[in-house]
Protein backbone atom coordinates (compact mmCIF):
# COMPACT_ATOMS: atom_id res chain seq x y z
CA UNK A 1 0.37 1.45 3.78
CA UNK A 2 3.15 -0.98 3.25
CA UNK A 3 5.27 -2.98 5.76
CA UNK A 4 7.88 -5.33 4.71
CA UNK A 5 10.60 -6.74 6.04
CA UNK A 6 13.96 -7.17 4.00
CA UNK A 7 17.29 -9.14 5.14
CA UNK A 8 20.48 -9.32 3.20
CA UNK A 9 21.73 -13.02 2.87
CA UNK A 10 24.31 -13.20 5.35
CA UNK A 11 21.19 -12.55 7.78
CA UNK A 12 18.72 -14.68 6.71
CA UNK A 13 18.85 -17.31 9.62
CA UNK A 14 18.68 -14.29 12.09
CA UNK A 15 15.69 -12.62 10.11
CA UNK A 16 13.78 -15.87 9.71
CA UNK A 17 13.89 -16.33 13.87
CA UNK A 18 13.54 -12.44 15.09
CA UNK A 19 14.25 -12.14 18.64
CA UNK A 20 11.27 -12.12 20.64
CA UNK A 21 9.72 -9.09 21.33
CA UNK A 22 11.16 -7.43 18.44
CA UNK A 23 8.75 -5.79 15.99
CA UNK A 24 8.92 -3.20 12.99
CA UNK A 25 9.69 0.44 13.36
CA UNK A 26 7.90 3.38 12.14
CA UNK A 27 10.00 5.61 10.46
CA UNK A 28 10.32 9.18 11.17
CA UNK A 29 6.79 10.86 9.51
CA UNK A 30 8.97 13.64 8.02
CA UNK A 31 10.01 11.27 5.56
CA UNK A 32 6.50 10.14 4.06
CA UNK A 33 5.44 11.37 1.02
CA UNK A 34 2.75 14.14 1.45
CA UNK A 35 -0.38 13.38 -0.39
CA UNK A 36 -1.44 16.00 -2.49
CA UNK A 37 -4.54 18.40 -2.25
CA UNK A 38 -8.51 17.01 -3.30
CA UNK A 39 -9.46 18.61 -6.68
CA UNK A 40 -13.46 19.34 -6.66
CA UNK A 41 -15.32 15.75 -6.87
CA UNK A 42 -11.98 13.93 -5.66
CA UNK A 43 -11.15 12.05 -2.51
CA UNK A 44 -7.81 11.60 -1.66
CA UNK A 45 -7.03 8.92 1.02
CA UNK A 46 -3.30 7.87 1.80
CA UNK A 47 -3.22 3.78 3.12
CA UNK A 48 -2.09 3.76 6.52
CA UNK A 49 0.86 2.26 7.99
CA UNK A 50 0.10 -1.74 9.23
CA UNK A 51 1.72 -4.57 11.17
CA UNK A 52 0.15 -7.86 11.16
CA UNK A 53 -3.00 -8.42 13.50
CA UNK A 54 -3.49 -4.80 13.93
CA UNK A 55 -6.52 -2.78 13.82
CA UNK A 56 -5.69 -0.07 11.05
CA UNK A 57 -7.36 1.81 8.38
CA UNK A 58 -7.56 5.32 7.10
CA UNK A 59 -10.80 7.47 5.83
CA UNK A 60 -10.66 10.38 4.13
CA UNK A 61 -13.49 12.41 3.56
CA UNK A 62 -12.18 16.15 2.80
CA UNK A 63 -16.42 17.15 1.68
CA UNK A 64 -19.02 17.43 4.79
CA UNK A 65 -21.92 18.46 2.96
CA UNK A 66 -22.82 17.66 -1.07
CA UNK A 67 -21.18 19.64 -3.73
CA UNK A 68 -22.14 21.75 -6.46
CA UNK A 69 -25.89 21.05 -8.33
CA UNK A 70 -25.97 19.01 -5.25
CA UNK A 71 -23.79 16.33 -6.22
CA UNK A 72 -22.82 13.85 -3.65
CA UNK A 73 -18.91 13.96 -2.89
CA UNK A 74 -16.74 11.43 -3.24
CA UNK A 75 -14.89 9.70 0.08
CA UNK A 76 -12.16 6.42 -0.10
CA UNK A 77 -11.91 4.41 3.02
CA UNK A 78 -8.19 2.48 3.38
CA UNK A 79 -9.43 -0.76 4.93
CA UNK A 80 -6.04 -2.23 4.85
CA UNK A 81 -2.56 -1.86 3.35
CA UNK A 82 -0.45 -4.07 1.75
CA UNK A 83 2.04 -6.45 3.25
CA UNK A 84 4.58 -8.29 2.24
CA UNK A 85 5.79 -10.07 5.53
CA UNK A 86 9.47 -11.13 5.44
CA UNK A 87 11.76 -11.32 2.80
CA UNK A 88 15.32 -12.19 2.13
CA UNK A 89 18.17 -11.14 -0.22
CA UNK A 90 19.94 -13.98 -2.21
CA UNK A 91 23.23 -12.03 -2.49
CA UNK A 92 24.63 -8.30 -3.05
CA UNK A 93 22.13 -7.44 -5.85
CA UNK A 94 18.70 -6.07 -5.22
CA UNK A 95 15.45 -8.15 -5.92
CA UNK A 96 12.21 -7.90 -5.85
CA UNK A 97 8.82 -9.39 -4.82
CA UNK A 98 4.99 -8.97 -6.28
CA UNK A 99 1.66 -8.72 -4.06
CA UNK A 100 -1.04 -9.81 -6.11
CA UNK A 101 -3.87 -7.10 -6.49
CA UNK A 102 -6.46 -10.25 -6.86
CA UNK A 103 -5.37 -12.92 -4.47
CA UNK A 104 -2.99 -11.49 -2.50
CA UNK A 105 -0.37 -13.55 -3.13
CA UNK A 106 3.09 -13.19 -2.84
CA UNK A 107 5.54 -13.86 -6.11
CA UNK A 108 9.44 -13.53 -5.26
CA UNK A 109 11.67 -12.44 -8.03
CA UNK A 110 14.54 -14.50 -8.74
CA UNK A 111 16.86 -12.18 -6.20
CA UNK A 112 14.83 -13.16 -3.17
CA UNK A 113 13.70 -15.35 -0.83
CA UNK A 114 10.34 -15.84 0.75
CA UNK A 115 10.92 -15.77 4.64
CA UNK A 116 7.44 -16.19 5.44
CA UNK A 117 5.51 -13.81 7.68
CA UNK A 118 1.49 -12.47 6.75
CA UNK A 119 1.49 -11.00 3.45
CA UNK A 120 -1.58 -9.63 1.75
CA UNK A 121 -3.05 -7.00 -0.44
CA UNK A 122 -4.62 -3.86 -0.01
CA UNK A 123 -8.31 -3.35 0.26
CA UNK A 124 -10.48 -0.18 -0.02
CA UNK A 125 -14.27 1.25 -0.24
CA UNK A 126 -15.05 3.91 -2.49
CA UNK A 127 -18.35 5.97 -1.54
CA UNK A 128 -20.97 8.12 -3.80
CA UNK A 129 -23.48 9.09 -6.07
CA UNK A 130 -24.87 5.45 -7.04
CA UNK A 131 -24.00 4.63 -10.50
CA UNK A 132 -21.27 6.75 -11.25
CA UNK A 133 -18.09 6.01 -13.06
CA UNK A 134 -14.96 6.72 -11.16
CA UNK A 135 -11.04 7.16 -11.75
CA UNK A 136 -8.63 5.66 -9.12
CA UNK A 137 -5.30 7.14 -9.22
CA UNK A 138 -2.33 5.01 -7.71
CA UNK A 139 1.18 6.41 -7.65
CA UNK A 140 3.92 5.27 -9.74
CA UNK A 141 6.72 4.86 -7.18
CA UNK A 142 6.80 5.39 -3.22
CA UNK A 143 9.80 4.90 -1.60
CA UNK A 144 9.79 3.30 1.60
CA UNK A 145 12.15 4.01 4.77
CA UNK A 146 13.78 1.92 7.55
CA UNK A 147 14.53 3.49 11.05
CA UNK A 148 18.27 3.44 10.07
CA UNK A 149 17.68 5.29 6.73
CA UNK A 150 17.99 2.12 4.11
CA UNK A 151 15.33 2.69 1.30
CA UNK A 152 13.00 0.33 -0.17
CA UNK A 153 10.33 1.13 -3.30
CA UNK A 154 6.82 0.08 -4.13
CA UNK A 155 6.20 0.40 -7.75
CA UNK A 156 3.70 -1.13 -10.47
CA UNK A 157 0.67 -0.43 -8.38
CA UNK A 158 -2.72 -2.02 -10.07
CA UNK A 159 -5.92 -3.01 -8.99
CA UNK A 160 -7.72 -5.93 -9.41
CA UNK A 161 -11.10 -3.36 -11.04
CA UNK A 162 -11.50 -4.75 -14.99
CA UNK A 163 -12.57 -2.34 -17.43
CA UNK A 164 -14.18 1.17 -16.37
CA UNK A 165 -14.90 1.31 -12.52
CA UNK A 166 -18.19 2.40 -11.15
CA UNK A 167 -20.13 2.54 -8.38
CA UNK A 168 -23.05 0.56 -7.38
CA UNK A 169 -26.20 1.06 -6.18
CA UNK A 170 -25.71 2.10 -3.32
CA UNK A 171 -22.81 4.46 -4.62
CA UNK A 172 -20.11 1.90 -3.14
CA UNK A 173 -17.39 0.33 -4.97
CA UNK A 174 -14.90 -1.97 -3.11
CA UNK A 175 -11.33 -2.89 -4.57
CA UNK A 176 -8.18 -4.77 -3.76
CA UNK A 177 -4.24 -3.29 -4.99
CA UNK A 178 -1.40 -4.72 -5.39
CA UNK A 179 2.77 -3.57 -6.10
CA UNK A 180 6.30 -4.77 -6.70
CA UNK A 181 8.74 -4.23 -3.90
CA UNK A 182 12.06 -3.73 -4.64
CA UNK A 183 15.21 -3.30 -2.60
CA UNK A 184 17.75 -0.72 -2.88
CA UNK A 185 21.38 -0.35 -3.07
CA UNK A 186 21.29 -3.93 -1.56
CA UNK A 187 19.84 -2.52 2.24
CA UNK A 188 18.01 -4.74 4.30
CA UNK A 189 15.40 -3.22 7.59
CA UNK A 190 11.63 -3.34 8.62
CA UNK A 191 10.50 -0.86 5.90
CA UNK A 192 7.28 1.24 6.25
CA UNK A 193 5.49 3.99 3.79
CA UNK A 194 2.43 5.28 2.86
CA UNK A 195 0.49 5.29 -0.74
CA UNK A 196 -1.47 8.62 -1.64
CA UNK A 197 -4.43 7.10 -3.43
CA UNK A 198 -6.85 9.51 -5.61
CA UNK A 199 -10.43 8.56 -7.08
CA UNK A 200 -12.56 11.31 -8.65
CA UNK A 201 -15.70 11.07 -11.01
CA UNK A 202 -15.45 10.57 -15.06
């Protein structure tokens, strides 16, 4: 899930005091990227949608029972997307902005400005056999859509997991992610998207 908010600079002093009442859009589902089918001893989840102060999440679970030699299958729960809040455009040319994968934080490039608003990263639960090492598979690039059509694009995606990433105990392995928003062709809106994540055993 992403939500973020860009403004071009001629806008900033209406986008730093929004109207009241006035919220993001979703945009049209036809336009989200379709995550792609589970391989055998995969999980694929996609991070829903979120506005600030919602209740949101997104489990994915494709195997009911355990798999082959009795194996037990693999299932990613979304417990929240990433955020940037609001952000502004210094001029004509695109910028960018970083959400920290470890702390959440929020980095501006040097063609933006940080309008405030709740910004944070994602955060999700991997689930199964205890002791196993996993792969996580973010996308490269996901492009991002206003109501009105403007584009946006998350890219760099990383987690904050060091070295190989397995599961616990308890077959449970929790992780934060982070990406790089970046405007296109200069287009401000309330952008919103969705991030196909994959994890699968080694």
């Amino acid at each position: 899930m992403a939500s973020i908010g860009l403004a071009l600079a001629a806008a900033l002093a209406a986008a730093s005091a929004p109207a009241p009442g006035s919220g993001p859009s979703v945009a049209p589902a036809a336009k989200l990227p379709v995550s792609p089918p589970a391989r055998p001893n995969s999980a694929v989840a996609s991070s829903s949608t979120v506005t600030p102060n919602s209740n949101n999440g997104c489990c994915a679970d494709p195997f009911a029972t355990d798999g082959a030699n009795g194996e037990r299958p693999l299932s990613i729960t979304i417990e929240s997307g990433i955020n940037v809040g609001r952000l502004g455009l210094k001029g004509r040319e695109d910028g960018n902005a970083q959400i920290d994968a470890q702390t959440g934080a929020k980095q501006v490039g040097p063609g933006m400005v940080d309008l405030g608003g709740l910004s944070f990263q994602g955060k999700a639960t991997i689930t199964g056999k205890p002791l196993r090492p996993v792969r996580i598979e973010l996308p490269q690039t996901v492009t991002l859509y206003s109501p009105s059509g403007a584009e946006a694009e998350l890219s760099d995606f990383c987690t904050d997991l060091a070295g190989v990433a397995m599961l616990d105990e308890q077959g449970q392995l929790q992780f934060n992610f982070g990406a790089t928003i970046t405007s296109k062709n200069g287009q401000g809106g309330n952008f919103r998207g969705r991030i196909p994540i994959r994890v699968e055993y080694y």
